[in-house]
Each structure stands twice: as C-alpha cells, then as structure tokens.
C-alpha atoms as a PDB file:
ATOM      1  CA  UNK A   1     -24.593  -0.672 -12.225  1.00  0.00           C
ATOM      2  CA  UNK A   2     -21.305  -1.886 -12.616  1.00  0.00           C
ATOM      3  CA  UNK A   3     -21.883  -5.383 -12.587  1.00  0.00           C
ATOM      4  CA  UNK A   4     -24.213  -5.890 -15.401  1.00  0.00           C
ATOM      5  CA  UNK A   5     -24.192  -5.687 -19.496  1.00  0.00           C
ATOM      6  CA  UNK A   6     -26.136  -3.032 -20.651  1.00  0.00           C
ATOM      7  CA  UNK A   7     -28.095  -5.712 -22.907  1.00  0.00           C
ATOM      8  CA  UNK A   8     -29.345  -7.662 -19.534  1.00  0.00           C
ATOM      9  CA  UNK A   9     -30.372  -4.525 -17.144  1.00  0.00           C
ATOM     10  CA  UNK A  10     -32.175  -3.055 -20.567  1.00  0.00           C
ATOM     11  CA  UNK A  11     -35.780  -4.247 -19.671  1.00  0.00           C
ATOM     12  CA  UNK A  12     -35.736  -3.888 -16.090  1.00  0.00           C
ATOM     13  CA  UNK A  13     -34.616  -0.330 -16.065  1.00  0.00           C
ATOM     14  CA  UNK A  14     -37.478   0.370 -18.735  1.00  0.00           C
ATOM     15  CA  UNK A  15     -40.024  -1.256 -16.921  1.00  0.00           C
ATOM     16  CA  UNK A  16     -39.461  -0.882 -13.256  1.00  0.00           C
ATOM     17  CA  UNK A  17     -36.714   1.877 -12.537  1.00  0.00           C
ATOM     18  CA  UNK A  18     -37.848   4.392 -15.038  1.00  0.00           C
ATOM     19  CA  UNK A  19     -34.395   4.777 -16.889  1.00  0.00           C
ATOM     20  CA  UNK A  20     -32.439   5.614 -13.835  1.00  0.00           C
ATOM     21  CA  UNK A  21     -29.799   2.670 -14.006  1.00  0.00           C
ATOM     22  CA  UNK A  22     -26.871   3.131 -15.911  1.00  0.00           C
ATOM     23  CA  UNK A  23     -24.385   0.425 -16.822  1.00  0.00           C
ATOM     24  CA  UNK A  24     -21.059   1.474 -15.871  1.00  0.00           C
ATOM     25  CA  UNK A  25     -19.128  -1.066 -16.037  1.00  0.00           C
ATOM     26  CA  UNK A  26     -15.944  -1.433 -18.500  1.00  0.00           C
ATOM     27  CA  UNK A  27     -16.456  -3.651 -21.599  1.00  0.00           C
ATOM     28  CA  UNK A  28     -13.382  -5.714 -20.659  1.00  0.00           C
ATOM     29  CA  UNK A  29     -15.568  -6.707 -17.319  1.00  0.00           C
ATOM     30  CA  UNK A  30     -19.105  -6.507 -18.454  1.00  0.00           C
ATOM     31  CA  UNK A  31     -18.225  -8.419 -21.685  1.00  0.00           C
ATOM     32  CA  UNK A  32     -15.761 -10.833 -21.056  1.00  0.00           C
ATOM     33  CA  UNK A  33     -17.623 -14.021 -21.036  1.00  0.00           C
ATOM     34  CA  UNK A  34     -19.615 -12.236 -24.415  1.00  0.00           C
ATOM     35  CA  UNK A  35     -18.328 -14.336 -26.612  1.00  0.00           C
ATOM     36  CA  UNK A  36     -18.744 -18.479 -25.540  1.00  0.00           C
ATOM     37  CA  UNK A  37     -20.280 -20.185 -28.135  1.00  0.00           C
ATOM     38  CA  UNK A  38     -23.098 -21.445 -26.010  1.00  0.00           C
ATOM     39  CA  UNK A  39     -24.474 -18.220 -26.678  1.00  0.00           C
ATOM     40  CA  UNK A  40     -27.243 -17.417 -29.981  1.00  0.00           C
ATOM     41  CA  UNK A  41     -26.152 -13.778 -29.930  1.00  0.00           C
ATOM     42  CA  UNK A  42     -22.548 -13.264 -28.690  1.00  0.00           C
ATOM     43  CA  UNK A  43     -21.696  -9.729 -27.700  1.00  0.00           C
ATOM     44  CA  UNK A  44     -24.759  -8.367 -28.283  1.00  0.00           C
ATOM     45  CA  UNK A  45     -27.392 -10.286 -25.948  1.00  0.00           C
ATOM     46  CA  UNK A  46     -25.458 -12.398 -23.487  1.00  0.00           C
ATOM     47  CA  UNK A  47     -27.976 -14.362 -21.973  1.00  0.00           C
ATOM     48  CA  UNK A  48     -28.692 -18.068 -23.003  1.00  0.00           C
ATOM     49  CA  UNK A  49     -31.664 -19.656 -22.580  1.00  0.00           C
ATOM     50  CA  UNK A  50     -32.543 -23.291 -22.535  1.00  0.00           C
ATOM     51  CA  UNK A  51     -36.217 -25.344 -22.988  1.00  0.00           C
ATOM     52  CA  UNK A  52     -35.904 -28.229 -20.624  1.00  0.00           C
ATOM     53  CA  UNK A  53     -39.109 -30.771 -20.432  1.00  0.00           C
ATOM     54  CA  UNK A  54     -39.522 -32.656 -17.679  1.00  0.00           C
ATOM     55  CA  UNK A  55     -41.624 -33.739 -14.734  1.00  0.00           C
ATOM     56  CA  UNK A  56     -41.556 -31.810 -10.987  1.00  0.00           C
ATOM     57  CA  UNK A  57     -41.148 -33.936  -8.064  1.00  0.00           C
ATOM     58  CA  UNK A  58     -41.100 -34.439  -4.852  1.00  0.00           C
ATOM     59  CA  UNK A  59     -40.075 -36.846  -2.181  1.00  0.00           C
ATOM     60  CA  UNK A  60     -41.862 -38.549   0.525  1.00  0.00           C
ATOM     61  CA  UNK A  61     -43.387 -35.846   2.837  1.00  0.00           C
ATOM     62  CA  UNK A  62     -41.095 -33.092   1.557  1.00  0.00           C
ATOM     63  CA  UNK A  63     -43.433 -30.337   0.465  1.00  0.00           C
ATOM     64  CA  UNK A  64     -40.378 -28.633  -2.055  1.00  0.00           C
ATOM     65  CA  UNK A  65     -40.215 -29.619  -5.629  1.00  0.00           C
ATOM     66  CA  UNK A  66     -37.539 -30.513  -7.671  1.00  0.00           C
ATOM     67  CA  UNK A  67     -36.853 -31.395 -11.364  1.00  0.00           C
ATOM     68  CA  UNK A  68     -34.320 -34.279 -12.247  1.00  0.00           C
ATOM     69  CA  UNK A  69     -34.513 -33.289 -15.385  1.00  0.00           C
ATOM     70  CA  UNK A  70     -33.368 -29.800 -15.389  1.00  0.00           C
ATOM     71  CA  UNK A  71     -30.881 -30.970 -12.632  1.00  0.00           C
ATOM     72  CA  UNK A  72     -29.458 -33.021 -15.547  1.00  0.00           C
ATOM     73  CA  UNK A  73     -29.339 -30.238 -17.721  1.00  0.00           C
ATOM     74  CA  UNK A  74     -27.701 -27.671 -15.602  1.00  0.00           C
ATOM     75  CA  UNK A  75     -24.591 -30.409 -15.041  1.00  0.00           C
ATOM     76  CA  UNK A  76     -24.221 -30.825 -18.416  1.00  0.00           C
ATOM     77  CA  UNK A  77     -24.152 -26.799 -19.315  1.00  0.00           C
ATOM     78  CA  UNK A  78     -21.721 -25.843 -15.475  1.00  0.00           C
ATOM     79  CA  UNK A  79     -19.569 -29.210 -17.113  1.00  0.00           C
ATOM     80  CA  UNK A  80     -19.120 -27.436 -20.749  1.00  0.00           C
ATOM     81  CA  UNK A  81     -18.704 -23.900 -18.801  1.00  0.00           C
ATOM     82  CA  UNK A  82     -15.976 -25.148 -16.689  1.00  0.00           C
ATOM     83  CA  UNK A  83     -14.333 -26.732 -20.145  1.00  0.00           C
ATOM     84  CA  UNK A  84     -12.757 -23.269 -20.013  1.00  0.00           C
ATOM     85  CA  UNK A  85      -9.618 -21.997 -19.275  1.00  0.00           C
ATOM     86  CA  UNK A  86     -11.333 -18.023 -18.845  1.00  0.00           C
ATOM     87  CA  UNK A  87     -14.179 -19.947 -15.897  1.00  0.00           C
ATOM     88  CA  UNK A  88     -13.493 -21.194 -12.609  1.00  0.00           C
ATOM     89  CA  UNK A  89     -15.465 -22.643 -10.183  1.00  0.00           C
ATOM     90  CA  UNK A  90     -15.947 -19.625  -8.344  1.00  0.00           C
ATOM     91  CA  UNK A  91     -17.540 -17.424 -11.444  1.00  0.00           C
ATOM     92  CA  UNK A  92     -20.874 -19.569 -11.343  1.00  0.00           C
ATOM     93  CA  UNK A  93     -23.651 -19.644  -9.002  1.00  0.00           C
ATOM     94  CA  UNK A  94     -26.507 -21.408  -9.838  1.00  0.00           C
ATOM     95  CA  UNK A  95     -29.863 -20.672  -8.576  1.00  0.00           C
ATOM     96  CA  UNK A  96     -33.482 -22.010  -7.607  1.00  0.00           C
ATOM     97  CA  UNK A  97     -36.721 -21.216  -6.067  1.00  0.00           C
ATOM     98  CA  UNK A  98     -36.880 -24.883  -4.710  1.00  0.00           C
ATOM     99  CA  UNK A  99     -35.108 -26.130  -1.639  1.00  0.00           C
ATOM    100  CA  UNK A 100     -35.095 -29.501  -2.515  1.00  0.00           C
ATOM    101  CA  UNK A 101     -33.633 -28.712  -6.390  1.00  0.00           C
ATOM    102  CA  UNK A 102     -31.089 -26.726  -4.582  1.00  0.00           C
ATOM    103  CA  UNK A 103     -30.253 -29.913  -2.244  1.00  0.00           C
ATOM    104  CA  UNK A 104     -30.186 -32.292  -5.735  1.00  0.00           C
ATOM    105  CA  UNK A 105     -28.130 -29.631  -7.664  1.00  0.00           C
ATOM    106  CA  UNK A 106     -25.522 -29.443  -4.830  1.00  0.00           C
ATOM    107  CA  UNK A 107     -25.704 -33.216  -4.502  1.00  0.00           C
ATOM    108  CA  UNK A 108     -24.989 -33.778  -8.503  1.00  0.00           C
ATOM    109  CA  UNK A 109     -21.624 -31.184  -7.625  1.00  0.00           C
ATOM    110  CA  UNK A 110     -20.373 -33.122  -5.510  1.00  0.00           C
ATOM    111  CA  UNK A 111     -20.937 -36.128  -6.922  1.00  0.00           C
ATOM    112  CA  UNK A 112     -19.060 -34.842  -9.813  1.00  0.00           C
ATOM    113  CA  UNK A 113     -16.522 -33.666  -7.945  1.00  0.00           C
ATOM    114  CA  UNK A 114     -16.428 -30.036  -8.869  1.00  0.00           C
ATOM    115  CA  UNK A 115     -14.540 -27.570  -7.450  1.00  0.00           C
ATOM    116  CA  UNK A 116     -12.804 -28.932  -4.070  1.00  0.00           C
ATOM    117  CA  UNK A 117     -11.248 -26.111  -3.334  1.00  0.00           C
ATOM    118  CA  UNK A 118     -13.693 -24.183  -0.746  1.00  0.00           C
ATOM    119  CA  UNK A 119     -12.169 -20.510  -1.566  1.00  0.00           C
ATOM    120  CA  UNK A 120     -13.387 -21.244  -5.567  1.00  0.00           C
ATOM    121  CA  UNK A 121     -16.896 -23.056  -5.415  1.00  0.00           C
ATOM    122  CA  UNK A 122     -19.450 -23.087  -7.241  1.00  0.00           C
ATOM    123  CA  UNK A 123     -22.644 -21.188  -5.395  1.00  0.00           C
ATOM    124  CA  UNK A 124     -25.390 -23.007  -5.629  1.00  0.00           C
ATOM    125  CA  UNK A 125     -28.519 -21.595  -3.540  1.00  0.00           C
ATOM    126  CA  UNK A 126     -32.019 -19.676  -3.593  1.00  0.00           C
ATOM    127  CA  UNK A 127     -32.373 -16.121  -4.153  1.00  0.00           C
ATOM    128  CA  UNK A 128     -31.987 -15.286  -0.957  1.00  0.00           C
ATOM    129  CA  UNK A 129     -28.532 -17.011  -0.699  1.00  0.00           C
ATOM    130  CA  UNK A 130     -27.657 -15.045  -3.079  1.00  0.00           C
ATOM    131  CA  UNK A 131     -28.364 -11.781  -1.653  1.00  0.00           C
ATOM    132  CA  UNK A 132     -25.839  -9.489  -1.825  1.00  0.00           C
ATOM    133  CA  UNK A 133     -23.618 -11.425  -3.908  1.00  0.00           C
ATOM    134  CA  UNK A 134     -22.305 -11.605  -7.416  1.00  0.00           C
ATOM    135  CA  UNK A 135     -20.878 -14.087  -9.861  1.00  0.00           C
ATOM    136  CA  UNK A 136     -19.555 -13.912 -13.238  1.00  0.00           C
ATOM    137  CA  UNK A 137     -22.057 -16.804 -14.719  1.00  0.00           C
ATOM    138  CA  UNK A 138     -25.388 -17.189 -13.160  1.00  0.00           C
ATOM    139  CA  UNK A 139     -27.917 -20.234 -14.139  1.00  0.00           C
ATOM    140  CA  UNK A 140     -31.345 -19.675 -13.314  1.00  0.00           C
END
C-alpha cells in the first residue's frame, strides 16, 4: 500500500488480510498532513475522530437519512482544513452512507462557496463514489 500510513492500515491488515499489506509509501507522502493540530496524536496516529450528537432525519417521503448536525460539523472541520496553505480543495473527499446527507453536505459546499474551480473540488459522495479513488484528507 502506498497510499496509506502504516498507523491507519495497522488493524485491518491484522484482522482481515493476515499481515500481507505492507505500507510502502515514503514518509514525505504518507506523513505529510501528520502534523495539523486538529490531530490528538500527530505523527504517530493520524486519524481524528469527532463525537457529534444529534438527531437523524429525513424529509417528506425520502426514505435516506441525514444529520444536520453532523452536516454542521463537517463544514466547520473542511473550513479549518482548507485554513491551510499545505490543503486544497482537491485533497478532501468527504464521505457518507446516506444519499440524502451526501445531497445536504454538497448543498452546505456550495453554499459556502468552496472550491469553484472544477479540476480542484472537494469529493463529496458514498463509498461507492469513491471507488477507486484517493484523496489526501478523507472525512467519514
């Protein structure tokens, strides 16, 4: 894997490929996003995460789900992320299970105006969008 810090492929390669990955990518590529303060353990762990309370939804006879609150939060932490010179638009993706939080996250971009430029947007999709694809910065 060439993609991945060796701290984030760790437990799947334990659990479900029996040790066969092997994280090959440089340090310069793997860990240079290691050390924004939004995360506890820089360098060593670089994965954030963040407890977000609030209520599922859903809209008229739409049978997908979707959390304004955690829509909320995910602006506020792609906002700070984009605060830096080292992130463009193009480095995050942001994912969800739900259709209908995928259509309010990419609403809330626009509104917001990120990213105009359609060669350095920010991905914002399911899982299966993002098949086959990478970023620098994902939000889950």
């Amino acid at each position: 894997n060439y993609r991945s810090h060796r701290a984030i492929i760790e437990i799947p390669n334990r659990h479900f490929y029996g040790g066969e990955l092997v994280a090959c990518g440089s340090a310069s590529t793997v860990g240079a996003l290691c050390d924004l303060t939004l995360l506890p353990n820089r360098n060593a762990f670089p994965v954030a995460f963040f407890g977000v309370c609030g209520q599922d939804q859903r809209e008229n006879r739409s049978p997908s789900w979707f959390n304004p609150t955690e829509v909320s939060r995910v602006c506020e932490l792609v906002t700070e992320l984009l605060k830096s010179s080292r992130i463009s638009c193009g480095d995050i993706g942001v994912i969800s299970p739900y259709r209908k939080q995928v259509q309010k996250l990419q609403e809330a971009a626009t509104n917001r105006g990120w990213c105009s430029d359609p060669d350095d947007e920010i991905k914002i999709g399911s899982v299966e969008q993002f098949q086959g694809q990478e970023r620098r910065i994902i939000v889950i």
